[in-house]
C-alpha atoms as a PDB file:
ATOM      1  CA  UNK A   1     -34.564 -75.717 -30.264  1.00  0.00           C
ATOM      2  CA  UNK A   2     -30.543 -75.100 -30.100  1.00  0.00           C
ATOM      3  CA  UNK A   3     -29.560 -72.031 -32.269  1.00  0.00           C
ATOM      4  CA  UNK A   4     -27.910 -74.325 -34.742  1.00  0.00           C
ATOM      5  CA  UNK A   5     -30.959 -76.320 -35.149  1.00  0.00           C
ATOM      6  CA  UNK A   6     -33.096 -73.303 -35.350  1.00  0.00           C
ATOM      7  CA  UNK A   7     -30.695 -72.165 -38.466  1.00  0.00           C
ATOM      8  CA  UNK A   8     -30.466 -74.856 -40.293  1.00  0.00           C
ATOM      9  CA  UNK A   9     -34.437 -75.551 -40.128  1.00  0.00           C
ATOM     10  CA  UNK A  10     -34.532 -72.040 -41.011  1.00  0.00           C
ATOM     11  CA  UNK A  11     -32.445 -72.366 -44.078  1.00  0.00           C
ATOM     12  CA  UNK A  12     -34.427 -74.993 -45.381  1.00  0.00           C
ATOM     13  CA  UNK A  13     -37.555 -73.195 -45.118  1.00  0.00           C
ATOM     14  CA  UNK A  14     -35.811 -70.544 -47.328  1.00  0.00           C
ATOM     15  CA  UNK A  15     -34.732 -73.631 -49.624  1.00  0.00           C
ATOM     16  CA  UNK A  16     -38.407 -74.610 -50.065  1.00  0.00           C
ATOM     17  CA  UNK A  17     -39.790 -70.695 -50.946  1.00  0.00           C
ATOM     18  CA  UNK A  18     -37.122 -70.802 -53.545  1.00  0.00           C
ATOM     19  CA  UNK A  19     -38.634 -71.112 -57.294  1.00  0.00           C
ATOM     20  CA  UNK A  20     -37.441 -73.664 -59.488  1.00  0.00           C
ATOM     21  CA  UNK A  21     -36.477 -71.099 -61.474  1.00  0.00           C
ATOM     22  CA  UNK A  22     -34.925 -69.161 -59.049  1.00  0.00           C
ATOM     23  CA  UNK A  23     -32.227 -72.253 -58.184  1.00  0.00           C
ATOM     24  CA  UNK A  24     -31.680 -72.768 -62.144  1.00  0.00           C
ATOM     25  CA  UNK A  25     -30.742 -69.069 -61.922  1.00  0.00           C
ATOM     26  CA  UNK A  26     -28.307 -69.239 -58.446  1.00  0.00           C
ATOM     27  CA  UNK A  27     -26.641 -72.473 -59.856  1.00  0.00           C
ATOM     28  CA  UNK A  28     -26.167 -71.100 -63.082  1.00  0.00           C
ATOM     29  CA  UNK A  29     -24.285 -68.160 -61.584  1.00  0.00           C
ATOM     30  CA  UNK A  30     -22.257 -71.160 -59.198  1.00  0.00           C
ATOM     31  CA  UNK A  31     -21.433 -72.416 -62.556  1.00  0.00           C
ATOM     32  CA  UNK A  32     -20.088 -69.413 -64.118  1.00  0.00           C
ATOM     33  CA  UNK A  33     -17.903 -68.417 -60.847  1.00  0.00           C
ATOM     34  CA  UNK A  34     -16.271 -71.726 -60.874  1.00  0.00           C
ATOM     35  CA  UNK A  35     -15.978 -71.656 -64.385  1.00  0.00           C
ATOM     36  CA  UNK A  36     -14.218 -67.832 -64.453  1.00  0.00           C
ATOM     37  CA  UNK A  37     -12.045 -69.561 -61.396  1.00  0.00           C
ATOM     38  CA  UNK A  38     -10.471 -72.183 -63.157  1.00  0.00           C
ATOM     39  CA  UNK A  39     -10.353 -70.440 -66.298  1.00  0.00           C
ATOM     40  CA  UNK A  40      -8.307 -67.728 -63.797  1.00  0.00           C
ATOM     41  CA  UNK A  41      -5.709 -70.721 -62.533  1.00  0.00           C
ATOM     42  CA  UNK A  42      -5.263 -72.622 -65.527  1.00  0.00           C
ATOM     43  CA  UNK A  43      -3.991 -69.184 -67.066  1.00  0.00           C
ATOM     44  CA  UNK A  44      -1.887 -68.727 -64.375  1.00  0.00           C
ATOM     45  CA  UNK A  45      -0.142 -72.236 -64.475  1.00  0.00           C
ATOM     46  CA  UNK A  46       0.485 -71.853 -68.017  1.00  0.00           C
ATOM     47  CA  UNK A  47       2.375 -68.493 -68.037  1.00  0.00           C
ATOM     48  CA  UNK A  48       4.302 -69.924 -65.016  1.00  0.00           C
ATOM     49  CA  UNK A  49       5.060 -72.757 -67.336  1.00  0.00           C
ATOM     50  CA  UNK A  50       5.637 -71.005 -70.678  1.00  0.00           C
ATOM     51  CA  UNK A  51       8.158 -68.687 -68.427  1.00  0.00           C
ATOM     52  CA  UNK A  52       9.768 -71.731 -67.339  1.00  0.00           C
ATOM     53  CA  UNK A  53       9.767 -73.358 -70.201  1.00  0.00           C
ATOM     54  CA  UNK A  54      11.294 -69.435 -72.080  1.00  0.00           C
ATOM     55  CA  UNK A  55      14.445 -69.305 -69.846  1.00  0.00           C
ATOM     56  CA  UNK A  56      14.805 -73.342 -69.453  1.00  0.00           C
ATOM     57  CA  UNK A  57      15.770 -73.139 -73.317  1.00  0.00           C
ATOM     58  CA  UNK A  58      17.014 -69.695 -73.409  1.00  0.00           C
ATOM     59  CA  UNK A  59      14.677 -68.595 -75.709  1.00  0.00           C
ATOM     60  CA  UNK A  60      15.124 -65.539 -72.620  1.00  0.00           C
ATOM     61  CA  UNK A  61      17.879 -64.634 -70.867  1.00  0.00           C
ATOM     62  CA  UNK A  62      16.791 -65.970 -67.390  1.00  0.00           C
ATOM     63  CA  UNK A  63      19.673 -63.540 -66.097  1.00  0.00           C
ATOM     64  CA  UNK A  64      17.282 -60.431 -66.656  1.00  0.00           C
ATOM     65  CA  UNK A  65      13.998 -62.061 -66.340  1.00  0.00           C
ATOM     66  CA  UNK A  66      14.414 -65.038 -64.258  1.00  0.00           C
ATOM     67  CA  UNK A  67      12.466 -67.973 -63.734  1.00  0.00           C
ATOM     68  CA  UNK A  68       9.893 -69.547 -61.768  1.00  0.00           C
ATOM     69  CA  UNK A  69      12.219 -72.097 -60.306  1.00  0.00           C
ATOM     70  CA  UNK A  70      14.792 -69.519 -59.461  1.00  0.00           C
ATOM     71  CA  UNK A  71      12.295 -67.589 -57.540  1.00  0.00           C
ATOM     72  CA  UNK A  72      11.429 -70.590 -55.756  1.00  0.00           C
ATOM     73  CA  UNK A  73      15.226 -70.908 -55.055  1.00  0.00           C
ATOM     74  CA  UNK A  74      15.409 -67.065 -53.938  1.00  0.00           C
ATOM     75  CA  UNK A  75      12.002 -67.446 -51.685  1.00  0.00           C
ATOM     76  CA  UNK A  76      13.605 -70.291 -49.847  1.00  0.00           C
ATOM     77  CA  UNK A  77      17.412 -68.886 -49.800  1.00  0.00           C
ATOM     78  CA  UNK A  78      15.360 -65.336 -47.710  1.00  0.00           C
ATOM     79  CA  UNK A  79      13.294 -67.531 -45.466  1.00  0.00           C
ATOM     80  CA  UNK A  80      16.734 -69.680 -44.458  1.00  0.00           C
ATOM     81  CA  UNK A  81      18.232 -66.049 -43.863  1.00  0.00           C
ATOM     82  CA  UNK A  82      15.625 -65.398 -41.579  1.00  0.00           C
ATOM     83  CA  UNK A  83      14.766 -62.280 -43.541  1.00  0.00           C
ATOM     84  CA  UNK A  84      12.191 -63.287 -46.158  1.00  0.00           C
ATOM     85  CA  UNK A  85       9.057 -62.592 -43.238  1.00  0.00           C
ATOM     86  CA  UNK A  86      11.232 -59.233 -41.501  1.00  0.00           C
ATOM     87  CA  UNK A  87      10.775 -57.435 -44.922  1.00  0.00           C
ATOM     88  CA  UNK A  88       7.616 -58.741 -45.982  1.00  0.00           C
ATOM     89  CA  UNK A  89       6.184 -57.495 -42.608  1.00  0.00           C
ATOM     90  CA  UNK A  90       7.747 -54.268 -42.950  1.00  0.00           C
ATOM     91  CA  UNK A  91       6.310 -53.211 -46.433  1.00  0.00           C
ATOM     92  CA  UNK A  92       2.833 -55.079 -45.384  1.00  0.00           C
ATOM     93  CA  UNK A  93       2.568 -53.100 -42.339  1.00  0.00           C
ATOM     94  CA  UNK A  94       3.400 -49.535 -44.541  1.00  0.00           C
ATOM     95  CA  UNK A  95       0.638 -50.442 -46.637  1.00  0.00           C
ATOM     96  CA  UNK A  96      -2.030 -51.334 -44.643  1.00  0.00           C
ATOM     97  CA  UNK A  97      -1.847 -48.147 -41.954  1.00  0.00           C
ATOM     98  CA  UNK A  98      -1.462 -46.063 -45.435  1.00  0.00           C
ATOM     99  CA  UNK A  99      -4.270 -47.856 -47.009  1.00  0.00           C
ATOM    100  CA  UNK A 100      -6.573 -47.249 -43.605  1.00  0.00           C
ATOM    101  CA  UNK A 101      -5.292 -43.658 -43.361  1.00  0.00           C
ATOM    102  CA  UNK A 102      -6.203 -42.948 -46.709  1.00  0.00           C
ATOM    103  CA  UNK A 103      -9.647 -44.579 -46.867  1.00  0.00           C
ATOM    104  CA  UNK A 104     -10.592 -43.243 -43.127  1.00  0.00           C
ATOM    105  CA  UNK A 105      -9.414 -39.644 -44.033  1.00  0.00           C
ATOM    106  CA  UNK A 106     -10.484 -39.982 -47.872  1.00  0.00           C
ATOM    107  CA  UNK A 107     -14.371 -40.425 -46.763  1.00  0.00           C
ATOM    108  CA  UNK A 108     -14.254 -37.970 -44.007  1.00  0.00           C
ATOM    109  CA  UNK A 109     -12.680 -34.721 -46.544  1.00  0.00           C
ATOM    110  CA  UNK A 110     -15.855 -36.327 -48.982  1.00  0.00           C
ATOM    111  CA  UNK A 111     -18.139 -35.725 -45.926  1.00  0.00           C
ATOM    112  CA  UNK A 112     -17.263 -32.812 -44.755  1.00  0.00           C
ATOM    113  CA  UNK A 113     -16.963 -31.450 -48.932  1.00  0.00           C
ATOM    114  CA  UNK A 114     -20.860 -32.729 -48.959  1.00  0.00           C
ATOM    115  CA  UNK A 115     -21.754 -31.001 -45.567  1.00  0.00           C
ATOM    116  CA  UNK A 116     -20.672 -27.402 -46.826  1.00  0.00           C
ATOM    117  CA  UNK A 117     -21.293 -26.734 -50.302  1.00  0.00           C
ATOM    118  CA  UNK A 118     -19.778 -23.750 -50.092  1.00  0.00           C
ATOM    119  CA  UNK A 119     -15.838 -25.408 -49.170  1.00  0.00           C
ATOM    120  CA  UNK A 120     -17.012 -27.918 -51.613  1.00  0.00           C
ATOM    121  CA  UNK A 121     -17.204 -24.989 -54.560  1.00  0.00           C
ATOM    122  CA  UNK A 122     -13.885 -23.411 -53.176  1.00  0.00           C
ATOM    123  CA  UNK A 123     -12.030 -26.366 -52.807  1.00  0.00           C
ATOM    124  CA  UNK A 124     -13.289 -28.368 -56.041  1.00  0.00           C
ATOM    125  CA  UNK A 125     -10.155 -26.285 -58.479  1.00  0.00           C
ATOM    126  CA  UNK A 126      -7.648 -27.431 -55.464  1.00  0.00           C
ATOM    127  CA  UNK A 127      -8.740 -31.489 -55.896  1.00  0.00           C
ATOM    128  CA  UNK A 128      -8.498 -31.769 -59.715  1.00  0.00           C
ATOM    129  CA  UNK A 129      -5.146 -29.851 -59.287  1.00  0.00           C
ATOM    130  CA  UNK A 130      -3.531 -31.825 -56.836  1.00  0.00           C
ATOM    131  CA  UNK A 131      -5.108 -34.974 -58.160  1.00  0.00           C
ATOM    132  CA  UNK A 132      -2.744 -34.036 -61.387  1.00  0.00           C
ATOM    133  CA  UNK A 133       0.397 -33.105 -59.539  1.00  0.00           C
ATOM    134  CA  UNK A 134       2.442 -35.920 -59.553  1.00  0.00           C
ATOM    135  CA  UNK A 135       2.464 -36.650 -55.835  1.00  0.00           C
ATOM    136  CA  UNK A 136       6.183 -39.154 -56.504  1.00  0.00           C
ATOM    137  CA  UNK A 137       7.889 -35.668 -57.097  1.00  0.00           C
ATOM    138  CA  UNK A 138       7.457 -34.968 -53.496  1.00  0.00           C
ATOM    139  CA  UNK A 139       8.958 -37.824 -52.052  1.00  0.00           C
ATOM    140  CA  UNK A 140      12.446 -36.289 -51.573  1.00  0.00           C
ATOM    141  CA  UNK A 141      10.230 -33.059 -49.392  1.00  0.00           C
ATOM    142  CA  UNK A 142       8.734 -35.499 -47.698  1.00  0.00           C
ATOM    143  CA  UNK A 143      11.619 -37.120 -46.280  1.00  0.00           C
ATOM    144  CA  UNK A 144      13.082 -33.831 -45.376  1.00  0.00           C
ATOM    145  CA  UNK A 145       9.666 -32.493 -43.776  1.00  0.00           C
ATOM    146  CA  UNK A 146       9.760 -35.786 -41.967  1.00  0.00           C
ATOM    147  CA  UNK A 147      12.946 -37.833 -41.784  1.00  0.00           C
ATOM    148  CA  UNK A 148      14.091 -40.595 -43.379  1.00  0.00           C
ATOM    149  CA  UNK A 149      11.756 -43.406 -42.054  1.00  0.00           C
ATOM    150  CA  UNK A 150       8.651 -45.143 -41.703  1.00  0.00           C
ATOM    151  CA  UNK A 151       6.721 -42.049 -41.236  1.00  0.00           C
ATOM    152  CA  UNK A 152       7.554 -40.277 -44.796  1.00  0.00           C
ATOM    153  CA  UNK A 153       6.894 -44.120 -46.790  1.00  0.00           C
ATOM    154  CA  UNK A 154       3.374 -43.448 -44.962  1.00  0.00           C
ATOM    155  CA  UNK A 155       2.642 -40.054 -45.985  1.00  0.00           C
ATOM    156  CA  UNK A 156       3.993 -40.972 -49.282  1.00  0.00           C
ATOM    157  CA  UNK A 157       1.203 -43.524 -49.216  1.00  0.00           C
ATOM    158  CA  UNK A 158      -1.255 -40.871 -48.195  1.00  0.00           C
ATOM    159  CA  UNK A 159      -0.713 -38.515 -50.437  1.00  0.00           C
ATOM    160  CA  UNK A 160      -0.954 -40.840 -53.340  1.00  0.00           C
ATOM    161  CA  UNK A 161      -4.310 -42.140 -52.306  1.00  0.00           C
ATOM    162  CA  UNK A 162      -6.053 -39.293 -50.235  1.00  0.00           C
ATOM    163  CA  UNK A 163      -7.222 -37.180 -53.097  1.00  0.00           C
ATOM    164  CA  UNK A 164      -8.534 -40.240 -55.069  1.00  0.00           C
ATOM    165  CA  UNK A 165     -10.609 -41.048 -52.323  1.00  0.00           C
ATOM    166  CA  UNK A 166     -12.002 -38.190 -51.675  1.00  0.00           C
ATOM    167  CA  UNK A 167     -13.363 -37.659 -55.530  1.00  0.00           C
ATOM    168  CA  UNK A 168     -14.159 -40.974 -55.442  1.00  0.00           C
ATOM    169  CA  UNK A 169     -16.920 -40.677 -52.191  1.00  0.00           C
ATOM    170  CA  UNK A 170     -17.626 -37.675 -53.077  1.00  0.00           C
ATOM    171  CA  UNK A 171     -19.217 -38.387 -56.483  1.00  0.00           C
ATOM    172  CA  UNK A 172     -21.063 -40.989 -55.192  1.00  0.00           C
ATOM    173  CA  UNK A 173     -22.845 -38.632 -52.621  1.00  0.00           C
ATOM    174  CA  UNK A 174     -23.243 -36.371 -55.312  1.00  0.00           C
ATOM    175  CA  UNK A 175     -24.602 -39.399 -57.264  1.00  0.00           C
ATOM    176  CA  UNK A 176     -27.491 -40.098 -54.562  1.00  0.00           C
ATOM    177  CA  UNK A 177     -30.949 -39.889 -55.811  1.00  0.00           C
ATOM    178  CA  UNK A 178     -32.347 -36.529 -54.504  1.00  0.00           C
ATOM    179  CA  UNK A 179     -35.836 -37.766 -54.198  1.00  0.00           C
ATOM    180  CA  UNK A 180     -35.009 -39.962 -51.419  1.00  0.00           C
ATOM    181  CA  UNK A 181     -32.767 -37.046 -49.609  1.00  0.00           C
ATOM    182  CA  UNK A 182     -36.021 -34.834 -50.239  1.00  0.00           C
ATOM    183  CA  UNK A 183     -38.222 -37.152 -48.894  1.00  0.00           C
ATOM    184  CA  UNK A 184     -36.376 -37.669 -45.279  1.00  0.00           C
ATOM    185  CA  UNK A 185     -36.146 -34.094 -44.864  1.00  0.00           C
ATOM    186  CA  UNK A 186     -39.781 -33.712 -45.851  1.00  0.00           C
ATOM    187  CA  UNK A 187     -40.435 -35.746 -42.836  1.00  0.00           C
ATOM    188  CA  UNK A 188     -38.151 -33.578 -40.329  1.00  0.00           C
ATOM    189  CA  UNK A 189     -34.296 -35.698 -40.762  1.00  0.00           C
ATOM    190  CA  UNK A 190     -31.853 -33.796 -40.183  1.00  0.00           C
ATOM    191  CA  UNK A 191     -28.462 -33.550 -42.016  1.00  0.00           C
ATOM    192  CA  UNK A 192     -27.160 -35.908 -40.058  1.00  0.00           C
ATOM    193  CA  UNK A 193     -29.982 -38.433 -40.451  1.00  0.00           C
ATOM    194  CA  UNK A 194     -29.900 -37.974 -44.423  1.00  0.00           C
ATOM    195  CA  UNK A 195     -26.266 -38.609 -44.052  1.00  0.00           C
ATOM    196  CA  UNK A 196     -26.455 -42.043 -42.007  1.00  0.00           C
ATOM    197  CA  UNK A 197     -30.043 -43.026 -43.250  1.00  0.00           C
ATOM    198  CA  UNK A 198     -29.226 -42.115 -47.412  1.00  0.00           C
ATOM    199  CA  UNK A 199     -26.033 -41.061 -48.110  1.00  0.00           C
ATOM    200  CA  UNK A 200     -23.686 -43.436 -46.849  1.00  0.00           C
ATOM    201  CA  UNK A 201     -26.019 -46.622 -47.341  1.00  0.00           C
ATOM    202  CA  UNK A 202     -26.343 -45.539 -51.174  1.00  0.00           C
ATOM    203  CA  UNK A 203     -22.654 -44.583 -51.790  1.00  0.00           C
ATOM    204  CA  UNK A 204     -21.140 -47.776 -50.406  1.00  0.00           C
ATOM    205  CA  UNK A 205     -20.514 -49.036 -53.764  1.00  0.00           C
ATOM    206  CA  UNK A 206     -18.389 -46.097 -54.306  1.00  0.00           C
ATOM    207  CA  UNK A 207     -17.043 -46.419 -50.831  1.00  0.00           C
ATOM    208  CA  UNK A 208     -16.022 -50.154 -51.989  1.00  0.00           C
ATOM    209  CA  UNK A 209     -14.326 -49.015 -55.278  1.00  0.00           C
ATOM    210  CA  UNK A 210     -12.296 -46.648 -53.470  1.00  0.00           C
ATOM    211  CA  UNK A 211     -11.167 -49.315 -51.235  1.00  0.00           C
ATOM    212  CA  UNK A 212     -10.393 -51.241 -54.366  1.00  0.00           C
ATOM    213  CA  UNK A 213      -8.513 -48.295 -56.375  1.00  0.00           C
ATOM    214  CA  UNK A 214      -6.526 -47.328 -52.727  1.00  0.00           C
ATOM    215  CA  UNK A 215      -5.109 -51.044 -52.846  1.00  0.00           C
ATOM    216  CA  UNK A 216      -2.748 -50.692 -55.732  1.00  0.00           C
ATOM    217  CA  UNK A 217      -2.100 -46.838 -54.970  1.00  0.00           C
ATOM    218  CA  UNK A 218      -1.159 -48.128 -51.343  1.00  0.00           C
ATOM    219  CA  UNK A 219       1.480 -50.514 -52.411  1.00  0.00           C
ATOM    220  CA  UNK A 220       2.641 -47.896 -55.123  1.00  0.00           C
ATOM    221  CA  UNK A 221       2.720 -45.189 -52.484  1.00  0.00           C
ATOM    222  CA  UNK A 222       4.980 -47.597 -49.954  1.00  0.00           C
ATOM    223  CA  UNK A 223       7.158 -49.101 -53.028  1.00  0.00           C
ATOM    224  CA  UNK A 224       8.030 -45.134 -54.064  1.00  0.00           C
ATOM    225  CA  UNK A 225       8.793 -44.776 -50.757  1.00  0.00           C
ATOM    226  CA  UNK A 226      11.159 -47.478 -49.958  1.00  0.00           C
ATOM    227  CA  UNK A 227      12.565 -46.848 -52.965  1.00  0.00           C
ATOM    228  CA  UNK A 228      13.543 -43.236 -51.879  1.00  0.00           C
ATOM    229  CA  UNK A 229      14.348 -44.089 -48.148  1.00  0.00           C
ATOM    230  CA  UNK A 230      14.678 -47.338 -46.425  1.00  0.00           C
ATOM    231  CA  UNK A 231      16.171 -50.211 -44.690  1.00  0.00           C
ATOM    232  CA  UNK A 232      13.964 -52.971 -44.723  1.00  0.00           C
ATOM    233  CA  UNK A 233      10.995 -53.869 -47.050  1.00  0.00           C
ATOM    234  CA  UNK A 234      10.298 -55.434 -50.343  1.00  0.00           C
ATOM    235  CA  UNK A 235      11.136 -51.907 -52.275  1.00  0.00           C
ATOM    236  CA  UNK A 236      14.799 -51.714 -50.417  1.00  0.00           C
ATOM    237  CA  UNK A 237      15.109 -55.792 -51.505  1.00  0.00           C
ATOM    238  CA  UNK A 238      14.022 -54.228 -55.114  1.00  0.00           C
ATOM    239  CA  UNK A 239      16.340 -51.250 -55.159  1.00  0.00           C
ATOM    240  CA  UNK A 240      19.436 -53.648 -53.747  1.00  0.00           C
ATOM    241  CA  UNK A 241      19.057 -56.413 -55.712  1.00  0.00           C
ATOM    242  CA  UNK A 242      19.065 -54.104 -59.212  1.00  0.00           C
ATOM    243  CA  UNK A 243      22.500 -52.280 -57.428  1.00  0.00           C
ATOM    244  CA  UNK A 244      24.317 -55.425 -57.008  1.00  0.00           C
ATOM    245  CA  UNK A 245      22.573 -57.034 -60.652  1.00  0.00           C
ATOM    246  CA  UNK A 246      20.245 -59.671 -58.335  1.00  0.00           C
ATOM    247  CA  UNK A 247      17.583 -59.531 -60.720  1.00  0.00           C
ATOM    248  CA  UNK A 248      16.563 -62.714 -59.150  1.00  0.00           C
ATOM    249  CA  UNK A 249      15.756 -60.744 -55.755  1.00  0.00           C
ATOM    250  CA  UNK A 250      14.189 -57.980 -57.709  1.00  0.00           C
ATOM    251  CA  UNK A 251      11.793 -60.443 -59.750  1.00  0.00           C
ATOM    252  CA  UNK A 252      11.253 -62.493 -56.324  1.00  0.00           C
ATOM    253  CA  UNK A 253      10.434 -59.134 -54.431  1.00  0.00           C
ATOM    254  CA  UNK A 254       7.878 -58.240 -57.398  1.00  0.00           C
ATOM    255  CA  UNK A 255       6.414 -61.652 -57.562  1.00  0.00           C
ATOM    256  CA  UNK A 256       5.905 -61.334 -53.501  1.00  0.00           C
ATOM    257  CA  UNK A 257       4.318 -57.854 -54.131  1.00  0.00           C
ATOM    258  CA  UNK A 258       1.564 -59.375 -56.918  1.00  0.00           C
ATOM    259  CA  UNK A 259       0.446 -61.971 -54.644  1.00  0.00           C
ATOM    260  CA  UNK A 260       0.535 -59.694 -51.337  1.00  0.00           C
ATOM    261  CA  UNK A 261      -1.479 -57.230 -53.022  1.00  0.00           C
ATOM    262  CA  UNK A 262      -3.956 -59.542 -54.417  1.00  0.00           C
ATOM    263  CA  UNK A 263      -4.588 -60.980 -50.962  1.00  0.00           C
ATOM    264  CA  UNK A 264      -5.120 -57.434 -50.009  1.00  0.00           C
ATOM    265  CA  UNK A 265      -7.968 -56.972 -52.944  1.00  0.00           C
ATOM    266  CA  UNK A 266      -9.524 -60.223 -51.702  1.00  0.00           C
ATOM    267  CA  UNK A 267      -9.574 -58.558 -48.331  1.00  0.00           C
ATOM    268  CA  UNK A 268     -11.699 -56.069 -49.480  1.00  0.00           C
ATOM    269  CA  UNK A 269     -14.141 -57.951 -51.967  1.00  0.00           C
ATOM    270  CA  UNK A 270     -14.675 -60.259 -48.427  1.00  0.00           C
ATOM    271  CA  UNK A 271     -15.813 -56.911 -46.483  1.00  0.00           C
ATOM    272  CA  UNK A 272     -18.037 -55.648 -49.352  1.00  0.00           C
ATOM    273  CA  UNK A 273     -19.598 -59.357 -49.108  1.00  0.00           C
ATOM    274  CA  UNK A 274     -19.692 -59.291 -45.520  1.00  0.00           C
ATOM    275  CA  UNK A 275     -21.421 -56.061 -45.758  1.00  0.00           C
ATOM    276  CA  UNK A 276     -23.942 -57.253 -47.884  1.00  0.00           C
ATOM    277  CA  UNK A 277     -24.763 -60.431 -46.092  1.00  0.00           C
ATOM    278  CA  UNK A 278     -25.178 -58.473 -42.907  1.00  0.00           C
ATOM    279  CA  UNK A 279     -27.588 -56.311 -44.503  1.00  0.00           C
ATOM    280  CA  UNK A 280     -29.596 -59.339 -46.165  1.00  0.00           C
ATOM    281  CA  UNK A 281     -28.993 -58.705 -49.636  1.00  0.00           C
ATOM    282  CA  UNK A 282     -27.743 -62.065 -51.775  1.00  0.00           C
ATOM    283  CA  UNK A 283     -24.182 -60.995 -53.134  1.00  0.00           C
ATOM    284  CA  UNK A 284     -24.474 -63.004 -55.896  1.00  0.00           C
ATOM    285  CA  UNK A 285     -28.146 -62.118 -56.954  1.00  0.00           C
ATOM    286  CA  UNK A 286     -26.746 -58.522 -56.991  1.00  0.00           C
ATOM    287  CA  UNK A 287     -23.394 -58.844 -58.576  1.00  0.00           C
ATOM    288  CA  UNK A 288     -22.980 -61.858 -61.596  1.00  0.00           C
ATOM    289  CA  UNK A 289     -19.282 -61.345 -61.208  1.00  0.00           C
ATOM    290  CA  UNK A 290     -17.412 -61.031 -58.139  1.00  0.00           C
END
């Protein structure tokens, strides 16, 4: 039997062991996604069309807050420029080596924090302080540290999300049941097998909302930055259009930013999914709402 054969005979096995009950449940939870979906667009097109409809009649000054249809006009004025894509790219690119810098780095501090409770103890004051320091302030060192470029919009990035990370992971390690932990070392695991085998298996939720919270501190981190130094990206189109009083660019630029950023968050709800397939669980048995 070919291996699509074999997969679809083998999905409608698993069809047939499935309760009656157990589809009215599944399909009920299809119904409700698709329900929270179009309740999701339908909102959507009607603020696009009450802000439309606002500056069509002047009810607001489309001069400060624009309008769909001059967004439209602004998207399409870049993309003949042969911009539109160069500083998209530029800004997307920032974000995303940020965002993996900041994850990667984020999980390996918690690690390491959870390996040695004693740099845990001493460094624990450290974290809540620079969690509270507000990391924009250092923008302007940064730049000088680094130069103006590429390099300090990243760090910027960093340093926003790093520390986040890091509490994030590492309160879900702390948040591990310690039977379980107890019970591979009573059977001879080592550290490192209570880290692979428990730890990280049982703190990827928290793993997951850290990816989630380091997607809008990315694109804050990369927007600061471009604001303070830059040549290209959708913070210098932000920054230029409120000099020359294009608040058409700068509502364009922000518009840009929502959707690229929600793409982003989609990126990572996929991965958690993909996770959990791989493993076998059911994402929606485990989670009603994506």
């Amino acid at each position: 039997m070919s291996e699509p054969a074999a997969f679809t005979e083998l999905n409608r096995q698993h069809q047939l062991d499935i309760s009656p009950e157990h589809a009215q449940y599944l399909n009920q939870l299809k119904r409700e996604k698709t329900a929270v979906l179009a309740t999701q667009i339908i909102i959507l097109v009607l603020l696009v069309a009450l802000w439309e409809i606002l500056a069509r009649f002047y009810i607001i000054d489309p001069f400060i807050t624009s309008q769909p249809s001059r967004i439209v006009n602004t998207i399409v004025l870049l993309f003949s420029e042969g911009v539109l894509f160069h500083h998209i790219g530029v800004t997307c690119v920032e974000t995303i080596i940020g965002f993996l810098l900041g994850t990667v780095c984020g999980v390996l501090c918690a690690i390491i924090l959870w390996w040695s409770r004693f740099l845990s103890a001493v460094s624990e004051p450290y974290l809540v302080v620079l969690n509270s320091l507000p990391k924009i302030a250092l923008g302007p060192v940064f730049i000088v540290w680094i130069g103006a470029g590429p390099a300090a919009i990243i760090v910027m990035t960093l340093a926003i999300s790093l520390i986040v990370t890091i509490l994030e992971v590492f309160n879900g390690f702390m948040g591990v049941d310690k039977e379980k932990i107890k019970l591979v070392q009573s059977f001879g695991g080592s550290k490192y097998q209570v880290l692979s085998k428990v730890l990280l298996p049982a703190s990827f939720p928290s793993i997951i909302n850290a990816l989630k919270v380091n997607v809008g501190l990315s694109w804050v981190g990369v927007i600061v930055g471009e604001f303070l130094v830059s040549k290209a990206g959708l913070g210098y189109l932000i920054v230029y259009g409120g000099q020359v009083f294009k608040l058409d660019l700068v509502m364009t630029s922000v518009v840009i930013l929502g959707i690229a950023a929600m793409l982003m968050y989609q990126g990572v709800v996929w991965f958690e999914g993909y996770v959990l397939r791989k493993n076998g669980h059911r994402q929606g048995e485990e989670k009603k709402w994506q």
